[in-house]
N, C-alpha and C. Protein backbone atom coordinates (compact mmCIF):
# COMPACT_ATOMS: atom_id res chain seq x y z
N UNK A 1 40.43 -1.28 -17.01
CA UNK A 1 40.40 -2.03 -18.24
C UNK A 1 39.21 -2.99 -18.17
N UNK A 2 38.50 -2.73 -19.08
CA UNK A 2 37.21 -3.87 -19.10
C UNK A 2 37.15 -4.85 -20.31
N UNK A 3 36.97 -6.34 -19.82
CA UNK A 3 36.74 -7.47 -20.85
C UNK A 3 35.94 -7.69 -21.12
N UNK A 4 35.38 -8.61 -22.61
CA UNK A 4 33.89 -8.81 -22.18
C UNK A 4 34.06 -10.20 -22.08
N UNK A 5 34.81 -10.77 -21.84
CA UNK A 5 34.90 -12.39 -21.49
C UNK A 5 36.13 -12.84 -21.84
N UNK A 6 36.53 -13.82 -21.31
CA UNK A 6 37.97 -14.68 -21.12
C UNK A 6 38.94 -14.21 -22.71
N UNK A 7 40.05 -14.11 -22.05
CA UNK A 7 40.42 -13.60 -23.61
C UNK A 7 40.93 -14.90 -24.28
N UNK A 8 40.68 -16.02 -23.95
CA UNK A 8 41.21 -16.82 -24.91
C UNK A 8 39.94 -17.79 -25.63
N UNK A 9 38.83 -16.69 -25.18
CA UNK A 9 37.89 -17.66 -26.15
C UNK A 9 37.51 -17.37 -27.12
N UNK A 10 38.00 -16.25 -28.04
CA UNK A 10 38.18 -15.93 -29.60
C UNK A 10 39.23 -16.54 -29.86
N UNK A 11 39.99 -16.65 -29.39
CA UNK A 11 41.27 -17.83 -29.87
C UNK A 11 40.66 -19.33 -30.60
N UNK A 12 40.28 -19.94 -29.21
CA UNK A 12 39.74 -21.30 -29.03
C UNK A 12 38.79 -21.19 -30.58
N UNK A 13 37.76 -20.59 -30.20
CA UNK A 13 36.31 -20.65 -31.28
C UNK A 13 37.37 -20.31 -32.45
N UNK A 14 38.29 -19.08 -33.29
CA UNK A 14 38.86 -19.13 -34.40
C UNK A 14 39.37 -20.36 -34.56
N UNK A 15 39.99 -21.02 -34.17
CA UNK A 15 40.79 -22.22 -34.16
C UNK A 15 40.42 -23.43 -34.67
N UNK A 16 38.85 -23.84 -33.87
CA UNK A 16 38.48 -24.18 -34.32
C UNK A 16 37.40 -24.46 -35.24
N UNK A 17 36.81 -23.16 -36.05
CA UNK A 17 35.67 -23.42 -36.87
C UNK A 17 36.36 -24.09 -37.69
N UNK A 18 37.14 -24.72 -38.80
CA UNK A 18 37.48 -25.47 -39.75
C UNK A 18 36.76 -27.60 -39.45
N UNK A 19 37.36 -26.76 -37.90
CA UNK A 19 36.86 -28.73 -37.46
C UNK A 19 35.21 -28.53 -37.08
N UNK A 20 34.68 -26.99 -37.11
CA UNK A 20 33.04 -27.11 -36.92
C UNK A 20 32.93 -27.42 -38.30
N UNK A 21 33.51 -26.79 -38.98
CA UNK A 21 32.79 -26.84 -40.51
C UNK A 21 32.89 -28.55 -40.68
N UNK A 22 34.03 -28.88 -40.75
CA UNK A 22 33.64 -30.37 -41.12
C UNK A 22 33.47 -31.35 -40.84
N UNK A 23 33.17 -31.02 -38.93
CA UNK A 23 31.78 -32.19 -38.18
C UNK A 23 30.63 -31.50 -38.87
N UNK A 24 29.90 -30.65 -39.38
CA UNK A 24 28.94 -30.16 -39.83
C UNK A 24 28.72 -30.89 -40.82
N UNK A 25 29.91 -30.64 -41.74
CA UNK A 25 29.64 -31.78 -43.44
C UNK A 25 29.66 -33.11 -43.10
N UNK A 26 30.29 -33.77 -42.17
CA UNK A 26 30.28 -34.88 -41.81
C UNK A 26 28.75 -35.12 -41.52
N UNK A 27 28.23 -34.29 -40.43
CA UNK A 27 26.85 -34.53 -39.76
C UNK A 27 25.89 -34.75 -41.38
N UNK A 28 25.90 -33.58 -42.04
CA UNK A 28 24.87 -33.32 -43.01
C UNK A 28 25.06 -34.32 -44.41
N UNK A 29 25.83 -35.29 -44.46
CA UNK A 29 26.82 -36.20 -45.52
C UNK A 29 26.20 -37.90 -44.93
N UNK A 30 26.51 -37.78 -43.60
CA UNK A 30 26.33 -39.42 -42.26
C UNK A 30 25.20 -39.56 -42.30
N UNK A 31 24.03 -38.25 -41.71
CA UNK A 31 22.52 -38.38 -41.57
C UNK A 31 21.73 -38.85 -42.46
N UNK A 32 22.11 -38.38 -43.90
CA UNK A 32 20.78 -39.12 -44.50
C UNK A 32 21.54 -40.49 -45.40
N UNK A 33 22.49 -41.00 -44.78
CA UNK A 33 23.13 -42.25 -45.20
C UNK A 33 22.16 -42.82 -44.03
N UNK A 34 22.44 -42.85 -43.18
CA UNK A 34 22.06 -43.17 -41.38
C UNK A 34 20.37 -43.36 -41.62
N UNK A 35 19.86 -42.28 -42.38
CA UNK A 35 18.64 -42.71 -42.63
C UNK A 35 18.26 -43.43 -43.41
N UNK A 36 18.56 -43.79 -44.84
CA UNK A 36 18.96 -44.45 -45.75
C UNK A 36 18.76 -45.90 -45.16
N UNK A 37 20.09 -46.05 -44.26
CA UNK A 37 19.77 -47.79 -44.17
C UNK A 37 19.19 -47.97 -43.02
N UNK A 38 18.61 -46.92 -42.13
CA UNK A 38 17.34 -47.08 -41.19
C UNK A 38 16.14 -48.13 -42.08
N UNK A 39 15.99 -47.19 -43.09
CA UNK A 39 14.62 -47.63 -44.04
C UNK A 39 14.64 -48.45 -44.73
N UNK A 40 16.16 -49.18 -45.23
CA UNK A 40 15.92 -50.40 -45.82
C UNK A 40 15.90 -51.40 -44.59
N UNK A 41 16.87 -51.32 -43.77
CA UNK A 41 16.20 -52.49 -42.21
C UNK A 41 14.68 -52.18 -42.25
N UNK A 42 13.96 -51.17 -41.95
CA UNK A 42 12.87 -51.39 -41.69
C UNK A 42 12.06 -51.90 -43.02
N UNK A 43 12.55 -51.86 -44.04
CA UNK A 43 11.16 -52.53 -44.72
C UNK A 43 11.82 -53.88 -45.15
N UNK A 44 12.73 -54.19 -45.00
CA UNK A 44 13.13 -55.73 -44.70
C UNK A 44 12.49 -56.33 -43.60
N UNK A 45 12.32 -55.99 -42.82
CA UNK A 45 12.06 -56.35 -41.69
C UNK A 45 10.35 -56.86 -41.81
N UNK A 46 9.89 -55.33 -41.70
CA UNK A 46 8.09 -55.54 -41.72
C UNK A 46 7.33 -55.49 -43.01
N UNK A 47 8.05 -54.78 -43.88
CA UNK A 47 7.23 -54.69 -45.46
C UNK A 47 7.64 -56.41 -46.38
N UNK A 48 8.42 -56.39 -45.87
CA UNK A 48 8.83 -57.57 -46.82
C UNK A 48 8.28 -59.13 -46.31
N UNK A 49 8.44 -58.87 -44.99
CA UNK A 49 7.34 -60.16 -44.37
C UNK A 49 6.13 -60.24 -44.87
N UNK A 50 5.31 -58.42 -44.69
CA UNK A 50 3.97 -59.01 -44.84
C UNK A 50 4.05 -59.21 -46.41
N UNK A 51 4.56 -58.52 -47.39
CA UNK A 51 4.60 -58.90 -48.85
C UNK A 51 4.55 -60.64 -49.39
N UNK A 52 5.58 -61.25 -48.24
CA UNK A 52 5.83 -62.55 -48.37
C UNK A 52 4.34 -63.10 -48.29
N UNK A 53 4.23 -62.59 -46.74
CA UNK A 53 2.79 -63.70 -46.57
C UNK A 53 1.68 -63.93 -47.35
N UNK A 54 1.51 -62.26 -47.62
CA UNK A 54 0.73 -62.23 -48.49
C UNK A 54 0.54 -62.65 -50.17
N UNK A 55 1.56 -62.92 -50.49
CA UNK A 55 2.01 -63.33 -51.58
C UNK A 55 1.84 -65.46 -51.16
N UNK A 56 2.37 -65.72 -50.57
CA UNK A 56 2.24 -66.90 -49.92
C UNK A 56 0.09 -67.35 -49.61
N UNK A 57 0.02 -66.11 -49.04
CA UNK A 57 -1.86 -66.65 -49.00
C UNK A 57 -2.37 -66.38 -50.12
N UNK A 58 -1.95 -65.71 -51.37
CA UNK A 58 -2.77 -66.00 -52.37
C UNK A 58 -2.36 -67.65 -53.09
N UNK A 59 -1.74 -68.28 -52.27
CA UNK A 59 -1.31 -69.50 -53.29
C UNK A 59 -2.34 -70.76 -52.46
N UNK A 60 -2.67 -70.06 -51.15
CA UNK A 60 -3.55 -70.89 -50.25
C UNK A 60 -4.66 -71.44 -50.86
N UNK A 61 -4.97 -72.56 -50.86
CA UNK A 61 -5.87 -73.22 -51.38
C UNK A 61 -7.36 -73.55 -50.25
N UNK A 62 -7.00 -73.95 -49.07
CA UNK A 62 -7.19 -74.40 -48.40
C UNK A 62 -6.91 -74.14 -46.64
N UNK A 63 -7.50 -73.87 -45.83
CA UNK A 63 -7.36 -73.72 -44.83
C UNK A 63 -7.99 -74.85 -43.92
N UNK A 64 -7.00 -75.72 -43.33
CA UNK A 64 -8.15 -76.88 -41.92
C UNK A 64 -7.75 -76.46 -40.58
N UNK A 65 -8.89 -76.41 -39.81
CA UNK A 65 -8.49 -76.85 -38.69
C UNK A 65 -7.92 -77.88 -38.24
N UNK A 66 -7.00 -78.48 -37.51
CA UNK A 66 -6.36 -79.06 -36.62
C UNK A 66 -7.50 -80.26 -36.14
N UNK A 67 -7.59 -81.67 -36.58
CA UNK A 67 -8.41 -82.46 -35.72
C UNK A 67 -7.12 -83.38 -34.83
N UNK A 68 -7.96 -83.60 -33.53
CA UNK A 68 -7.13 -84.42 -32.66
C UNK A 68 -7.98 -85.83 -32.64
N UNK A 69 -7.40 -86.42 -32.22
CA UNK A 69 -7.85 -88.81 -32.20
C UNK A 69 -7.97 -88.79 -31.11
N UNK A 70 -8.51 -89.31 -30.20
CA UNK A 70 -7.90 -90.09 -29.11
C UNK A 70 -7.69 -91.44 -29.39
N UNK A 71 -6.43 -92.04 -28.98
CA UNK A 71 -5.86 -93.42 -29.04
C UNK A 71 -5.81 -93.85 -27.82
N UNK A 72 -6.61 -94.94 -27.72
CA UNK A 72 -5.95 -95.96 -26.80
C UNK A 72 -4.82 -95.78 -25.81
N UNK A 73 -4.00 -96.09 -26.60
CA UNK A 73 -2.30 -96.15 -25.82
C UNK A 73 -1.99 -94.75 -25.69
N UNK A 74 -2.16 -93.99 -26.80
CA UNK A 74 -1.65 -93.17 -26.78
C UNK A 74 -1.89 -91.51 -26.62
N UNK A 75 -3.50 -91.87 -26.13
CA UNK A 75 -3.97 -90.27 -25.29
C UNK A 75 -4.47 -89.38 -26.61
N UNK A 76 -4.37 -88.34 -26.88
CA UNK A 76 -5.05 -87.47 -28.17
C UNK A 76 -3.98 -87.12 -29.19
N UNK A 77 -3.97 -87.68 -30.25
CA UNK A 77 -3.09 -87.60 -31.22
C UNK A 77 -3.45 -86.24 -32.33
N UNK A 78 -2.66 -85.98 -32.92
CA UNK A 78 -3.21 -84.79 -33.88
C UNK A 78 -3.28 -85.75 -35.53
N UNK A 79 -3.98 -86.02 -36.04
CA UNK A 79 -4.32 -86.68 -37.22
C UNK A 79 -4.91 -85.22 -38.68
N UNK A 80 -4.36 -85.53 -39.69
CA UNK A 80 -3.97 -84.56 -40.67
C UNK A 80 -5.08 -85.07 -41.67
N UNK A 81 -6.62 -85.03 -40.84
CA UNK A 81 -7.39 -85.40 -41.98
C UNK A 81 -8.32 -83.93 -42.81
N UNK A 82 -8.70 -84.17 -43.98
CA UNK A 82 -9.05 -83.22 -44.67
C UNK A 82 -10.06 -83.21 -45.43
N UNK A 83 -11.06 -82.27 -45.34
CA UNK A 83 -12.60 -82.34 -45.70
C UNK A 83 -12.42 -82.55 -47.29
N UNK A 84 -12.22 -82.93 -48.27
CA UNK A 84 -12.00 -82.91 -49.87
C UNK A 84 -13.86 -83.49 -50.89
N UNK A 85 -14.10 -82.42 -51.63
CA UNK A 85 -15.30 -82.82 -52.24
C UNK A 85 -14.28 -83.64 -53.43
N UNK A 86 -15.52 -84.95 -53.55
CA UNK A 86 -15.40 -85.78 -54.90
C UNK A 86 -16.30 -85.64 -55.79
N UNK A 87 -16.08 -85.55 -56.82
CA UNK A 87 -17.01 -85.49 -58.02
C UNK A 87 -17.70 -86.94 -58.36
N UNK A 88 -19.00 -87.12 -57.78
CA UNK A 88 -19.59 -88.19 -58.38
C UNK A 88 -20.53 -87.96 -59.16
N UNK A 89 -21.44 -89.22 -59.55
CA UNK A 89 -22.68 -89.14 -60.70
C UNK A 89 -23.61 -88.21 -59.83
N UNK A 90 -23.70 -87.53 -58.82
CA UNK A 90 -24.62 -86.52 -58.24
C UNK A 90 -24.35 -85.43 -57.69
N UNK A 91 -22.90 -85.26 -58.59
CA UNK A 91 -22.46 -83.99 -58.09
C UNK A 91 -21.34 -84.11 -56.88
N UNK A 92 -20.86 -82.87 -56.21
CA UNK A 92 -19.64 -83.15 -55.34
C UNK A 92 -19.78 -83.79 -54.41
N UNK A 93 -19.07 -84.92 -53.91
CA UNK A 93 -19.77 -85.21 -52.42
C UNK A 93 -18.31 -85.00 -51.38
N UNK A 94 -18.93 -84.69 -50.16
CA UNK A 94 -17.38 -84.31 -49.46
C UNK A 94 -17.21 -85.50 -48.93
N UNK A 95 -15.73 -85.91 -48.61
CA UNK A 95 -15.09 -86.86 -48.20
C UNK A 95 -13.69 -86.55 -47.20
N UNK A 96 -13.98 -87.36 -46.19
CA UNK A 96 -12.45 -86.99 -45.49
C UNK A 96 -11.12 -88.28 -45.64
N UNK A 97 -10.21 -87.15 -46.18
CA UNK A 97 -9.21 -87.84 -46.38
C UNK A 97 -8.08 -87.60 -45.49
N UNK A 98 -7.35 -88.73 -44.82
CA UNK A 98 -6.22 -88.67 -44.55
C UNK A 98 -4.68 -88.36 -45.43
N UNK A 99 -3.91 -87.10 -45.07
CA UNK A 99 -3.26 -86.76 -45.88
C UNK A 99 -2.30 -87.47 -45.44
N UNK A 100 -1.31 -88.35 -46.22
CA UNK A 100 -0.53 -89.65 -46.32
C UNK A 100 0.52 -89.56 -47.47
N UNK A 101 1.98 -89.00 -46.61
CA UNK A 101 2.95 -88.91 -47.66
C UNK A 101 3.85 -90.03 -47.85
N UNK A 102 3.09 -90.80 -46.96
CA UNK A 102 3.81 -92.62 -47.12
C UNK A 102 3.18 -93.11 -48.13
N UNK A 103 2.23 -92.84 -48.76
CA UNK A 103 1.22 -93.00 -49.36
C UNK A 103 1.31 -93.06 -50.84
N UNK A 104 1.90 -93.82 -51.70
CA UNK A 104 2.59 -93.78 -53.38
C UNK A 104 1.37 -93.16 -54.03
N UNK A 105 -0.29 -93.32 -53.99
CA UNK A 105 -0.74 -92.97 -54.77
C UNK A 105 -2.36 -92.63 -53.69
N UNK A 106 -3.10 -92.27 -53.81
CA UNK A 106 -4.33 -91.37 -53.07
C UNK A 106 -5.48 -92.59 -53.08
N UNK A 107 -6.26 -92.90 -52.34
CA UNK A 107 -7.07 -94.01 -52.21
C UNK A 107 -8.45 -93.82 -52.10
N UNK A 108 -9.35 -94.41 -52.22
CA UNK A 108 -10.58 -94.72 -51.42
C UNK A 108 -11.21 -95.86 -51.44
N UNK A 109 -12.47 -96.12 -50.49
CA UNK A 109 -12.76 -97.52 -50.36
C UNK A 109 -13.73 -97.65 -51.75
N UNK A 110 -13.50 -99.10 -52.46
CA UNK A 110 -14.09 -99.65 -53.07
C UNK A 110 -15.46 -99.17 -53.59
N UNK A 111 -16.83 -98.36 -52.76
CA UNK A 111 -18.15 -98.07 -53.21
C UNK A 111 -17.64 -96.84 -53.70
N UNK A 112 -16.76 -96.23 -53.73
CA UNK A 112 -16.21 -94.75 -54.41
C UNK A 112 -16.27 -94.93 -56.43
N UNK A 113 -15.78 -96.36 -56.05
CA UNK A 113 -15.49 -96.65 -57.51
C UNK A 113 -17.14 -96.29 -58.86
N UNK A 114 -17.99 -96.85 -58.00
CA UNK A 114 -19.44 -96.60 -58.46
C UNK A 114 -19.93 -95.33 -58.47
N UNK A 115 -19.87 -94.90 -57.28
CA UNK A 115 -20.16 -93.23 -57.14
C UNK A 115 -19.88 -92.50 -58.20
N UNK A 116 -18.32 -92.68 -58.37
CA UNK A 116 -17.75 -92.00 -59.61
C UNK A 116 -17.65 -92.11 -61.10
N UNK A 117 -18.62 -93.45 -60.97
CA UNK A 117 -18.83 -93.33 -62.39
C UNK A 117 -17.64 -94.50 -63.06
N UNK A 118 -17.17 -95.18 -62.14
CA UNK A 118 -16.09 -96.15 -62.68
C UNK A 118 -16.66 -97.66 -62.40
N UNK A 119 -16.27 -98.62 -63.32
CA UNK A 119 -16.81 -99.86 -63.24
C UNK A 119 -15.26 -100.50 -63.10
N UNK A 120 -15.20 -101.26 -61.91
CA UNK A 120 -14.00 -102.13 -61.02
C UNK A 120 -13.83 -102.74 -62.08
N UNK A 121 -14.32 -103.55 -63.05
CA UNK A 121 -14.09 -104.42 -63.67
C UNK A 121 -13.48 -104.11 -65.09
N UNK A 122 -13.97 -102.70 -65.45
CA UNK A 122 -12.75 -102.22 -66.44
C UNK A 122 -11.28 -101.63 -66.05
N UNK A 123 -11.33 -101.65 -64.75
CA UNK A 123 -10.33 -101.17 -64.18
C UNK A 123 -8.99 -101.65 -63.90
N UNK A 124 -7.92 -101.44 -63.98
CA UNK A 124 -6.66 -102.21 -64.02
C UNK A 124 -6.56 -102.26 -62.55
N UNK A 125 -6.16 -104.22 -61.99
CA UNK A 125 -5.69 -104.50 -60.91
C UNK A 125 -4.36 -104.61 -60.57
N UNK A 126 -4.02 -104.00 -59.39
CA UNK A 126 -2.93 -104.26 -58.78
C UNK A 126 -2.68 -104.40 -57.87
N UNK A 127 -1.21 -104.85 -57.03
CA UNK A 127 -1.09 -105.29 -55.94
C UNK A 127 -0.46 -104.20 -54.93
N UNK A 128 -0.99 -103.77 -53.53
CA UNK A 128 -0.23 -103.21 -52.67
C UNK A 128 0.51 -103.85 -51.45
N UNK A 129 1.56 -103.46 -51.04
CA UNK A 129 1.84 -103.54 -49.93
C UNK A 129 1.99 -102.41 -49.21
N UNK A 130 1.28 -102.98 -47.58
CA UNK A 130 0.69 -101.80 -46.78
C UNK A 130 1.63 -101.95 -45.65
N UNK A 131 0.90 -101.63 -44.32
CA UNK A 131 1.32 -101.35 -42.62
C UNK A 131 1.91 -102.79 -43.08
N UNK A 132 3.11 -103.10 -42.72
CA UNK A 132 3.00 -104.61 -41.42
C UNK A 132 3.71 -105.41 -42.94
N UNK A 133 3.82 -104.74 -44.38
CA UNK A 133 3.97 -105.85 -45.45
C UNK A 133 3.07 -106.66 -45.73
N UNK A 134 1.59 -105.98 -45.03
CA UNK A 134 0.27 -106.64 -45.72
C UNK A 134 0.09 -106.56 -47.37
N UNK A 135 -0.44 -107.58 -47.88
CA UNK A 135 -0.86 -107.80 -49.25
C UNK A 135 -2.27 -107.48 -49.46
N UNK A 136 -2.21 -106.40 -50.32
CA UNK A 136 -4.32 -105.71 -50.19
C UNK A 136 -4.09 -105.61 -51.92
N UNK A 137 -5.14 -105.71 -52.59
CA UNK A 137 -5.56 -105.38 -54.20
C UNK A 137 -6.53 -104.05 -54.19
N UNK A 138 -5.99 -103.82 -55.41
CA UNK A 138 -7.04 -102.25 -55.59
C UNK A 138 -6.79 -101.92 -57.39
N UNK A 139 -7.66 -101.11 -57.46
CA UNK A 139 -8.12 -100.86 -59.08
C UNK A 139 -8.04 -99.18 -59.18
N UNK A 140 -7.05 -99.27 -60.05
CA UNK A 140 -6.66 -98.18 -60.54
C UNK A 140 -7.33 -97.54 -61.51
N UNK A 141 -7.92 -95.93 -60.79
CA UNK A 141 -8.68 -95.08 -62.12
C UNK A 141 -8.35 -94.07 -61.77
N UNK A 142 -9.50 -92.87 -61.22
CA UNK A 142 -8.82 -91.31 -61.46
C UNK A 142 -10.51 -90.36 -60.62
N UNK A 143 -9.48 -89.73 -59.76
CA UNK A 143 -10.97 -89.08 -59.41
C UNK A 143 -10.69 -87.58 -59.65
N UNK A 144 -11.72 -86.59 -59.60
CA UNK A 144 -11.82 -85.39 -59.87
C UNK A 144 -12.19 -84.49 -58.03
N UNK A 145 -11.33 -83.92 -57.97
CA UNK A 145 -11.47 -83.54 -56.82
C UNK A 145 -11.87 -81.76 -56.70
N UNK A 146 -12.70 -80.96 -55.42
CA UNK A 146 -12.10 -79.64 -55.66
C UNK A 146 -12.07 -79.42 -54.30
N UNK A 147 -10.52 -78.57 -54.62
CA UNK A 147 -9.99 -78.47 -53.23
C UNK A 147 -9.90 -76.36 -53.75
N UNK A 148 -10.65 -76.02 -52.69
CA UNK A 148 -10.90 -74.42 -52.72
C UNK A 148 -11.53 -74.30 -54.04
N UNK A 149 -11.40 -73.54 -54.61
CA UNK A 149 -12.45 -73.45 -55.88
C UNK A 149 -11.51 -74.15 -57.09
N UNK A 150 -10.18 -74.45 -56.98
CA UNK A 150 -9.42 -75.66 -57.93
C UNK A 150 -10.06 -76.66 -58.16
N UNK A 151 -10.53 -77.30 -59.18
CA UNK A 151 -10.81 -78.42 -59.32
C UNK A 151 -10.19 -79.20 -59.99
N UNK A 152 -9.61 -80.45 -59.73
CA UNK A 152 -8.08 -81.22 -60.47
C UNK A 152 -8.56 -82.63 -60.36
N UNK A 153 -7.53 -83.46 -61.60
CA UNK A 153 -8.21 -85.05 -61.50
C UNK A 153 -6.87 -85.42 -61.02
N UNK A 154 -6.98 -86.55 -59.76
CA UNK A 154 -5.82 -87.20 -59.58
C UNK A 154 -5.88 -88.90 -59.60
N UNK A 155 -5.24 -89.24 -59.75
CA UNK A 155 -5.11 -90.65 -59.72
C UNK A 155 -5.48 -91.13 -58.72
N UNK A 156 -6.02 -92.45 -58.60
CA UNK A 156 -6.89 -93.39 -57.12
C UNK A 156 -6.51 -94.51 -57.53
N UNK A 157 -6.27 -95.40 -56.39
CA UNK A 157 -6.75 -96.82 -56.32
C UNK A 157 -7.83 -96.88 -55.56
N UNK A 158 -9.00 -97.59 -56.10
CA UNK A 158 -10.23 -98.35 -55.10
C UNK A 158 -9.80 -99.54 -54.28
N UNK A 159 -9.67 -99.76 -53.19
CA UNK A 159 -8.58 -100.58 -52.46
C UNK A 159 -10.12 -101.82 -51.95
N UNK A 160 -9.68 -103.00 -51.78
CA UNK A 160 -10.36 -104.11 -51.93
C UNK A 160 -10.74 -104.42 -50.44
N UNK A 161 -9.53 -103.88 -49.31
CA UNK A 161 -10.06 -104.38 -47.89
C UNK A 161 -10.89 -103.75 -47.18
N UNK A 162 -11.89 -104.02 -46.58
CA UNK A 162 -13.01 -103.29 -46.06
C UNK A 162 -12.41 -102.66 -44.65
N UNK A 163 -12.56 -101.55 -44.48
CA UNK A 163 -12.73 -100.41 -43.41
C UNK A 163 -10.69 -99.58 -43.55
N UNK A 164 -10.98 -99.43 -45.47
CA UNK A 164 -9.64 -98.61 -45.39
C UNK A 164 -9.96 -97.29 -45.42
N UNK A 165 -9.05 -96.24 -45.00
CA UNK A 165 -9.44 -94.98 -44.78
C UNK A 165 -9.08 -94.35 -46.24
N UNK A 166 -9.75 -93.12 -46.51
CA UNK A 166 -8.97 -92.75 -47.95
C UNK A 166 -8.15 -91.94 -48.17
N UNK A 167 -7.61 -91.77 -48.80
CA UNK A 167 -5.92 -91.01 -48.71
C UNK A 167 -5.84 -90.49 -49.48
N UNK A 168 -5.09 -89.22 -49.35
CA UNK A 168 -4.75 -88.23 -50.41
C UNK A 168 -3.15 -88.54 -50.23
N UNK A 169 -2.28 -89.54 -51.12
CA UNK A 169 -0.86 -89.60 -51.29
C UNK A 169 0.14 -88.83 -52.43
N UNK A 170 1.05 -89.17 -52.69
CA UNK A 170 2.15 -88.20 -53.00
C UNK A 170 1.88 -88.00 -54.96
N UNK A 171 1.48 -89.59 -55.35
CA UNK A 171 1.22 -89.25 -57.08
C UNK A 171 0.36 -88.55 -57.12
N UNK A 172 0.19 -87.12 -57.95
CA UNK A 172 -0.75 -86.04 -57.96
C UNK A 172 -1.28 -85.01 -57.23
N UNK A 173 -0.96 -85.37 -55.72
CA UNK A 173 -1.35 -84.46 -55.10
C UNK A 173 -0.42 -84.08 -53.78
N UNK A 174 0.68 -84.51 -53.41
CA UNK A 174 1.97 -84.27 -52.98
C UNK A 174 2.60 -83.59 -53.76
N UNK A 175 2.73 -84.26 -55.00
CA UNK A 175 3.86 -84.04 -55.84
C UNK A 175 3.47 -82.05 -56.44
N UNK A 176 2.66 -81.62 -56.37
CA UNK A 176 1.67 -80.76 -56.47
C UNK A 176 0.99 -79.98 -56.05
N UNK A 177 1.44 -80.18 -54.55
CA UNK A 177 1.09 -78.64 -53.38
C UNK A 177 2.24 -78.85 -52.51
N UNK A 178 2.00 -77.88 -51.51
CA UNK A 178 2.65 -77.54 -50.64
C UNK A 178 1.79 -77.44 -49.32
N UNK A 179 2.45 -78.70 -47.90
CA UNK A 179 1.36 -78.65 -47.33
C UNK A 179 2.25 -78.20 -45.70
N UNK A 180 1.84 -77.87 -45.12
CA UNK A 180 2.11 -77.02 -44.13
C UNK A 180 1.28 -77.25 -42.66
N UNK A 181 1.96 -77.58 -41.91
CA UNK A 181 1.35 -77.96 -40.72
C UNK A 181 1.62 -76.81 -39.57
N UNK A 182 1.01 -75.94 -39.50
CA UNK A 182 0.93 -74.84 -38.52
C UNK A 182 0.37 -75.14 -36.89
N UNK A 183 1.41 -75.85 -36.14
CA UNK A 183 0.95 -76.07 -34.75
C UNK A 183 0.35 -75.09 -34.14
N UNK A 184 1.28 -73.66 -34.38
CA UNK A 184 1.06 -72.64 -33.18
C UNK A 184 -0.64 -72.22 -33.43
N UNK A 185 -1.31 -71.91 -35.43
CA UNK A 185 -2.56 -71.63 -35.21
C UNK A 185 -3.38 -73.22 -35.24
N UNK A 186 -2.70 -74.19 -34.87
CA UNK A 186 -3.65 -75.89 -35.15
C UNK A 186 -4.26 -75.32 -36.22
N UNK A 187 -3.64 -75.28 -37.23
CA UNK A 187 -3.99 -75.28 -39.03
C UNK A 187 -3.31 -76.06 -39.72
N UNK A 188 -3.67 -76.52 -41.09
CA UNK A 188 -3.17 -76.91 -42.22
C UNK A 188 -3.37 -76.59 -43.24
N UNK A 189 -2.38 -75.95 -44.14
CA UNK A 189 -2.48 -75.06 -45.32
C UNK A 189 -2.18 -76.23 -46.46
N UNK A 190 -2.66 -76.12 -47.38
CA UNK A 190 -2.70 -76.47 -48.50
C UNK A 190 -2.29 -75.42 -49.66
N UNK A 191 -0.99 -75.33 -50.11
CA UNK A 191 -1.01 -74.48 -51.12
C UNK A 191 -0.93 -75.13 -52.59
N UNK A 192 -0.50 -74.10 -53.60
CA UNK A 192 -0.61 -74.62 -55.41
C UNK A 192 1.27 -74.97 -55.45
């Protein structure tokens, strides 16, 4: 008597094709679900970042490098100053401003006032208090600034004490970007 193999493995295999058939539909039903949310993780992940960023650098105005101080006491500080052209009677002139969100309104020293075409004396005075609850006067007008190819007027005081730094503060130009201090590339973004 000759076999051609175990006799109970036409048994086994009849038995079970019903459960091949429907790990099969299962397989061919799971897989392209399985792939499905493969591809939305992945473009969450990497399409949608760079979409962000990129969407985010067209709002960039401005790119600075990172300047460091050295202080006295306190070894090399990182200070958030920023190259900004002013519009005077000869055209733009660049100016560095310290960006200052303590800062109620954006400053510069007193000879700015001329540059720009403003006379102190038509100018409305008022009183600040500074560092320390110092008492300083300054004259309120308006400068024209361009920061990336934007060019915008913001409000100034011409400040009265000699050797003040000038400031870009929160009326007009806080209130009005978005500023971003990037340690890891020592950058500062300026956005709209």
């Amino acid at each position: 008597m000759e076999t051609s193999g175990p006799i109970y493995s036409t048994i086994v295999d009849s038995s079970y094709k019903p459960l091949r058939a429907i790990f099969k539909l299962i397989l061919l039903l799971a897989f392209p679900i399985i792939l499905v949310f493969a591809g939305v993780i992945f473009v969450q992940k990497y399409y949608a970042k760079n979409l962000l960023s990129k969407s985010a650098s067209q709002d960039v105005l401005v790119i600075i490098p990172m300047q460091e101080t050295n202080w006295q006491d306190l070894g090399n500080v990182f200070e958030p100053i920023v190259p900004v052209k002013v519009k005077t009677n000869d055209g733009f002139q660049e100016n560095k401003f310290l960006l200052d969100s303590g800062a109620v309104i954006s400053s510069l020293p007193r000879d700015w006032a001329e540059k720009t075409g403003q006379n102190l004396a038509f100018l409305q005075r008022t009183t600040f208090r500074g560092f320390g609850n110092t008492q300083s006067f300054a004259y309120q007008g308006n400068m024209v600034i361009l920061l990336g190819d934007d060019e915008m007027t913001l409000p100034v005081v011409f400040t009265e004490t000699a050797g003040t730094k000038s400031l870009l503060g929160r009326k007009g130009f806080f209130e009005n970007h978005s500023i971003f201090f990037d340690h890891k590339k020592r950058q500062i973004e300026i956005r709209k």
